[in-house]
Each structure stands twice: as structure tokens, then as C-alpha cells.
N, C-alpha and C. Protein backbone atom coordinates (compact mmCIF):
# COMPACT_ATOMS: atom_id res chain seq x y z
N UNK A 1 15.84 -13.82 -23.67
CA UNK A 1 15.69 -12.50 -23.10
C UNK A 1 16.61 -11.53 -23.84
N UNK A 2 16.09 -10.45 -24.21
CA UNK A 2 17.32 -9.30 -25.02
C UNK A 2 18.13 -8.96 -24.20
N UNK A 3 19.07 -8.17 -24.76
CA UNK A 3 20.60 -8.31 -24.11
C UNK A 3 20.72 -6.71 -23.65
N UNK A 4 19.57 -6.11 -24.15
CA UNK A 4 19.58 -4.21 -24.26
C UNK A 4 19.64 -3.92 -22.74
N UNK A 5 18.95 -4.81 -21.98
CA UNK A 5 18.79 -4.26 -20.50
C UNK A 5 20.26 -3.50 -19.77
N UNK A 6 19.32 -2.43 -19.62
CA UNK A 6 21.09 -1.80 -18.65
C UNK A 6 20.53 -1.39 -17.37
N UNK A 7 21.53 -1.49 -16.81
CA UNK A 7 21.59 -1.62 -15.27
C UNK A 7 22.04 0.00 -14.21
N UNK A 8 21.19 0.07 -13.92
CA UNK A 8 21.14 1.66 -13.16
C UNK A 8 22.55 1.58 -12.02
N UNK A 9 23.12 2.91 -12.51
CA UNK A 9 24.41 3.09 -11.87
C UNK A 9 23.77 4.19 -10.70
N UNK A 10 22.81 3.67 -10.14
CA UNK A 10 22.60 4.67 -8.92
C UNK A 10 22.73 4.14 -7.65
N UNK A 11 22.14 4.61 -6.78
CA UNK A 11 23.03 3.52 -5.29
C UNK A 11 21.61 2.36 -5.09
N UNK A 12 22.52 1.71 -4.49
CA UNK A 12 21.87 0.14 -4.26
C UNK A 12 21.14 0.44 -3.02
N UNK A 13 20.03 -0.25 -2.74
CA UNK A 13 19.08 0.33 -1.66
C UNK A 13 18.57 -1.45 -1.38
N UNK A 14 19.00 -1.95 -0.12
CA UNK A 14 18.28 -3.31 -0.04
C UNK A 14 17.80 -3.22 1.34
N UNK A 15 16.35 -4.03 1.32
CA UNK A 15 15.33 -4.07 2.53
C UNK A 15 14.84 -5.49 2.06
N UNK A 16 14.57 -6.15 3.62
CA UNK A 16 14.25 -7.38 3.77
C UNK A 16 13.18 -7.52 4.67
N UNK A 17 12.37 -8.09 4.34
CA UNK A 17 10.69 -8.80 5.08
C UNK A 17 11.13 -9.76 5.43
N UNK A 18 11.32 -9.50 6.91
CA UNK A 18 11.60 -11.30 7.71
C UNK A 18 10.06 -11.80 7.86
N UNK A 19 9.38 -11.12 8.13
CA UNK A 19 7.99 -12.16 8.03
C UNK A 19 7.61 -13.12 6.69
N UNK A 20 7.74 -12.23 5.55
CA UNK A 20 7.49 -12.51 4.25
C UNK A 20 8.70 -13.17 3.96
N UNK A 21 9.75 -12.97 4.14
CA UNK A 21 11.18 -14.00 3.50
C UNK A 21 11.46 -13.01 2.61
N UNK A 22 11.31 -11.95 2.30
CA UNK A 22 11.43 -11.19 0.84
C UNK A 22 12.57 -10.02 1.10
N UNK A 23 13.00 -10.80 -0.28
CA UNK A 23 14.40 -9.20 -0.52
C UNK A 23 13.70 -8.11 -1.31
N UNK A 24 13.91 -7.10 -0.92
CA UNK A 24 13.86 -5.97 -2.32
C UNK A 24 15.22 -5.40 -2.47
N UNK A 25 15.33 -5.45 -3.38
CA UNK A 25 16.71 -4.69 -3.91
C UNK A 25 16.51 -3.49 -4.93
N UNK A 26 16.88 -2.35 -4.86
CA UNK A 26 16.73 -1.31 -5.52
C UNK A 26 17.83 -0.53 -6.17
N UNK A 27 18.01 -0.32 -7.67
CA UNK A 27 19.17 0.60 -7.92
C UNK A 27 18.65 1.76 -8.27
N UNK A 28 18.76 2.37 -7.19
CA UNK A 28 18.26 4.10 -7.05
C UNK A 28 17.37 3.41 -6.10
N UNK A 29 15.99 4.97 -6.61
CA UNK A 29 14.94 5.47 -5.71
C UNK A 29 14.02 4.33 -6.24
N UNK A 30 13.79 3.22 -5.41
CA UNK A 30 12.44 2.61 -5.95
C UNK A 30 11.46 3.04 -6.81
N UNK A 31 11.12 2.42 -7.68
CA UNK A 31 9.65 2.85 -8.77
C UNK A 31 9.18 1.40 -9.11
N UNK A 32 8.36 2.42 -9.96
CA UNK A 32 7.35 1.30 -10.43
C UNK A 32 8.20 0.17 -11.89
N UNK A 33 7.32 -0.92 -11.79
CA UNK A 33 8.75 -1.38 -13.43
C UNK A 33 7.75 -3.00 -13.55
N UNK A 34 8.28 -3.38 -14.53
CA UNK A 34 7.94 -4.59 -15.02
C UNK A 34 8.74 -5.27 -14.63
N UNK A 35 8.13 -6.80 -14.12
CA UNK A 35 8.75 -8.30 -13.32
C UNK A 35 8.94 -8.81 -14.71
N UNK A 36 10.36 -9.02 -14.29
CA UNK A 36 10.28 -10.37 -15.16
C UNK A 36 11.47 -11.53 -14.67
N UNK A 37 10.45 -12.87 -14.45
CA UNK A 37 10.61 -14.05 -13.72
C UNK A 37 11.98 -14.36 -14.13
N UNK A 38 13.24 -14.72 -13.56
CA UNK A 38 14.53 -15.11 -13.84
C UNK A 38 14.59 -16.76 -13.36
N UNK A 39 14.53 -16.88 -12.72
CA UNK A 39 14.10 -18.10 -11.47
C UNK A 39 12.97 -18.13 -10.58
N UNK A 40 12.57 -19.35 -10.46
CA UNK A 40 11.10 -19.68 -9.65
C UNK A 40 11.77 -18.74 -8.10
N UNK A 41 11.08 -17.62 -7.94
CA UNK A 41 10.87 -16.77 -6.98
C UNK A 41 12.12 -15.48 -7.25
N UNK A 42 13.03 -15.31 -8.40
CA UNK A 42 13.79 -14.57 -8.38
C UNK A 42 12.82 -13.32 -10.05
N UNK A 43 12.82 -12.39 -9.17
CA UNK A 43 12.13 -11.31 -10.15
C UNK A 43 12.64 -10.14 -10.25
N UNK A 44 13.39 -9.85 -11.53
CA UNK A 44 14.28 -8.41 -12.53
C UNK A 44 13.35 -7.78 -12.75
N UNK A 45 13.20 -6.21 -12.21
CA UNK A 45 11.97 -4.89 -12.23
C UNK A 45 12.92 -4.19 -13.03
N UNK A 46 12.12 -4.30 -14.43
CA UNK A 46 12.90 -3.40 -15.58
C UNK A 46 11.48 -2.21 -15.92
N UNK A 47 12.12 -0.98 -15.92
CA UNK A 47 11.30 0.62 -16.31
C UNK A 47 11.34 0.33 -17.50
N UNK A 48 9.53 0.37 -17.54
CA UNK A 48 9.26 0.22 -18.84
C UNK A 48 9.29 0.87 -20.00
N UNK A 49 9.59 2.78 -19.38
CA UNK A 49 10.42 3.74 -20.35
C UNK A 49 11.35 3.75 -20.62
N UNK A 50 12.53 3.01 -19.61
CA UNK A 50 14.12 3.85 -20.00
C UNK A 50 14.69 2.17 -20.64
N UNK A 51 13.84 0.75 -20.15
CA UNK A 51 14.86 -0.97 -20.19
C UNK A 51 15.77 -0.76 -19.39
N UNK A 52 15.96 -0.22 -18.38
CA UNK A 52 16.99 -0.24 -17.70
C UNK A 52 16.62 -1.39 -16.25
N UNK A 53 17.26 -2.04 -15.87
CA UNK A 53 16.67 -2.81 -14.66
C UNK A 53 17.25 -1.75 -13.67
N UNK A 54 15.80 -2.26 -12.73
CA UNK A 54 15.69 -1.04 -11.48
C UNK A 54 15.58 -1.66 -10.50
N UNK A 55 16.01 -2.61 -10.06
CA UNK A 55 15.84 -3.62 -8.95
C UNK A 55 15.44 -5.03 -9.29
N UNK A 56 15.57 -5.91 -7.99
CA UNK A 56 15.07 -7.30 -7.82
C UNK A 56 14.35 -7.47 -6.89
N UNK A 57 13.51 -8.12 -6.68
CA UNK A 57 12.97 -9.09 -5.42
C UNK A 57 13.36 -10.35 -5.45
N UNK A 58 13.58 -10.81 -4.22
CA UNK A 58 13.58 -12.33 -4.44
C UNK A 58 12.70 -12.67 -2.98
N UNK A 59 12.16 -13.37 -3.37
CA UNK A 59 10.94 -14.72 -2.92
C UNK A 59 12.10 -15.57 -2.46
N UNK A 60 11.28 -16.03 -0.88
CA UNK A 60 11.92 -16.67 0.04
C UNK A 60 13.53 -16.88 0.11
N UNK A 61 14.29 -15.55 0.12
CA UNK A 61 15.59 -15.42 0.14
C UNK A 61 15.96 -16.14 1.15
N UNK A 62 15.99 -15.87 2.53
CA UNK A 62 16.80 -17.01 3.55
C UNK A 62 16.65 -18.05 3.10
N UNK A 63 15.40 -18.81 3.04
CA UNK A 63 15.36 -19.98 2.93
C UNK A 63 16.18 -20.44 1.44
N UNK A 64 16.07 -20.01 0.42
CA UNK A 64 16.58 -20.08 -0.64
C UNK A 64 18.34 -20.07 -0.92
N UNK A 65 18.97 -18.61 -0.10
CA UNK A 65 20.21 -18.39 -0.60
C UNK A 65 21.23 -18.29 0.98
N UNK A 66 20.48 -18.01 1.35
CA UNK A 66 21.55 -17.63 3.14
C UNK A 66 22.10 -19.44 3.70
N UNK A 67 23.39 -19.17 3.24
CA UNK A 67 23.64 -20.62 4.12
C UNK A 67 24.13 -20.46 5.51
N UNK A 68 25.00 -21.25 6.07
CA UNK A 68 25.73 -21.33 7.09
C UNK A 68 27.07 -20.29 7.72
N UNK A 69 27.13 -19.41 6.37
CA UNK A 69 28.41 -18.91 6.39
C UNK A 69 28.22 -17.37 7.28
N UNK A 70 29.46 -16.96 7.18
CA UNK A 70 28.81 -15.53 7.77
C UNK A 70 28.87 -14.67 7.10
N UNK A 71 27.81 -14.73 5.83
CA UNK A 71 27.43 -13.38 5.19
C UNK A 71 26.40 -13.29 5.85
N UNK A 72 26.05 -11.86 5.50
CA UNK A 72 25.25 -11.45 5.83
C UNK A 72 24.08 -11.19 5.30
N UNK A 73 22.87 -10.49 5.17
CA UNK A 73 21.57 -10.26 4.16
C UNK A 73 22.87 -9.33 3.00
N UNK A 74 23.16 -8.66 3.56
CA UNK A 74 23.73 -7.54 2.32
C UNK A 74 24.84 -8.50 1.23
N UNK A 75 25.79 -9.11 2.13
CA UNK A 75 26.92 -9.79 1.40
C UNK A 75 25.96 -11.17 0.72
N UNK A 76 25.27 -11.73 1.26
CA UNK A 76 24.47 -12.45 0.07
C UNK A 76 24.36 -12.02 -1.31
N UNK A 77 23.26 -11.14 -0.60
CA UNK A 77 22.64 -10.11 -2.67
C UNK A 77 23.73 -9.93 -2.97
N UNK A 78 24.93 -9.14 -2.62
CA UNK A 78 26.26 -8.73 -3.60
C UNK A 78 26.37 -9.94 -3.88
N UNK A 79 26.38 -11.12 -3.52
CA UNK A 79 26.96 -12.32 -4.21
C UNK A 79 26.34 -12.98 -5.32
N UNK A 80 25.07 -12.76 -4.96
CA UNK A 80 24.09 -13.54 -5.79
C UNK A 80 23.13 -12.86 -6.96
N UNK A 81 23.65 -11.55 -6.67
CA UNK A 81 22.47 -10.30 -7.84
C UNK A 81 23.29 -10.58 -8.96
N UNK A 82 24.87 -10.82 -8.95
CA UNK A 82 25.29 -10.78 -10.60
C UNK A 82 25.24 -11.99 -11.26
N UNK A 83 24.78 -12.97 -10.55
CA UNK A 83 24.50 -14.16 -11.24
C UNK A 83 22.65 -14.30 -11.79
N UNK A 84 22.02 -13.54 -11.23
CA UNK A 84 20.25 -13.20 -11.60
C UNK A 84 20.55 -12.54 -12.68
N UNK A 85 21.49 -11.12 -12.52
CA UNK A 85 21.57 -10.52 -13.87
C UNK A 85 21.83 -10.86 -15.23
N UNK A 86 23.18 -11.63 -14.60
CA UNK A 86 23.94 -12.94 -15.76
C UNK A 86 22.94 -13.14 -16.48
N UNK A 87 21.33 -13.37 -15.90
CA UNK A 87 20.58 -14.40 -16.66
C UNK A 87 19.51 -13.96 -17.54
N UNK A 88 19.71 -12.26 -17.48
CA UNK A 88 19.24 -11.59 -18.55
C UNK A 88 19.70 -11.76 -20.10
N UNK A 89 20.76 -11.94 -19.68
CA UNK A 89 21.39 -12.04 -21.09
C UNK A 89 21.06 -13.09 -22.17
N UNK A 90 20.43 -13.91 -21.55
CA UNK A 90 20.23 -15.40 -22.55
C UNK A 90 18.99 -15.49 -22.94
């Protein structure tokens, strides 16, 4: 994966589908962008004008990342978005 991707310094916007299991994570105002698969159900939405990543989804987040502890939906993603990102780089 190229290393050019940069990461939007706008505010973080996260919403969760308890029916669906699904995170969205947004830096800024949600748009439109290209998936691209990091991990089986973890997906980097990079704008296909600027390469900048503009959010994540992740596929079946509770079940996947929420353990026992007491984070929360929010303190999860802070924990776990810079290790998805990490994985742009390689």
C-alpha cells in the first residue's frame, strides 16, 4: 500500500449500528471515498481527489474489538484506528 495517504486533521465523527455491528468513523464531514480492505471487515475510505483518508468502517466491531474492559464504543476506535492506519503504510 503507498505511504502518500494523509490523514484529515478535521474532527472525528463516530456512529455505530447496533443492529448491523458497524462502526463508521469519520474525519470531518462524511463523503463519498474509496474502500480499501485493511483487515477481513476493517475498511480505510480514502477521497479519491485529495488521498487523504476520510474515515473507516469496521464490520462487526463489538463482536470483533470490544472486550470485557470498560471502554467504551468511542475509547475502543481511539485505541484501535491507529493500529488500521499503521497498516497503510506497508
Amino acid at each position: 500500500m503507498a505511504t502518500s495517504k494523509k490523514i484529515s486533521k478535521q474532527a472525528l465523527s463516530i456512529d455505530y449500528d447496533q443492529g448491523a455491528d458497524v462502526l463508521y468513523i469519520s474525519f470531518g464531514k462524511p463523503k463519498p471515498a474509496i474502500c480499501v480492505e485493511m483487515d477481513d471487515g476493517d475498511l480505510v475510505r480514502i477521497d479519491a481527489y485529495t488521498d487523504k483518508v476520510v474515515g473507516i468502517t469496521i464490520i462487526d466491531f463489538k463482536k470483533r474489538y470490544m472486550d470485557r474492559s470498560s471502554l467504551n464504543i468511542e475509547e475502543t476506535a481511539n485505541k484501535i484506528v491507529p493500529g488500521i492506519l499503521a497498516q497503510l503504510k506497508h
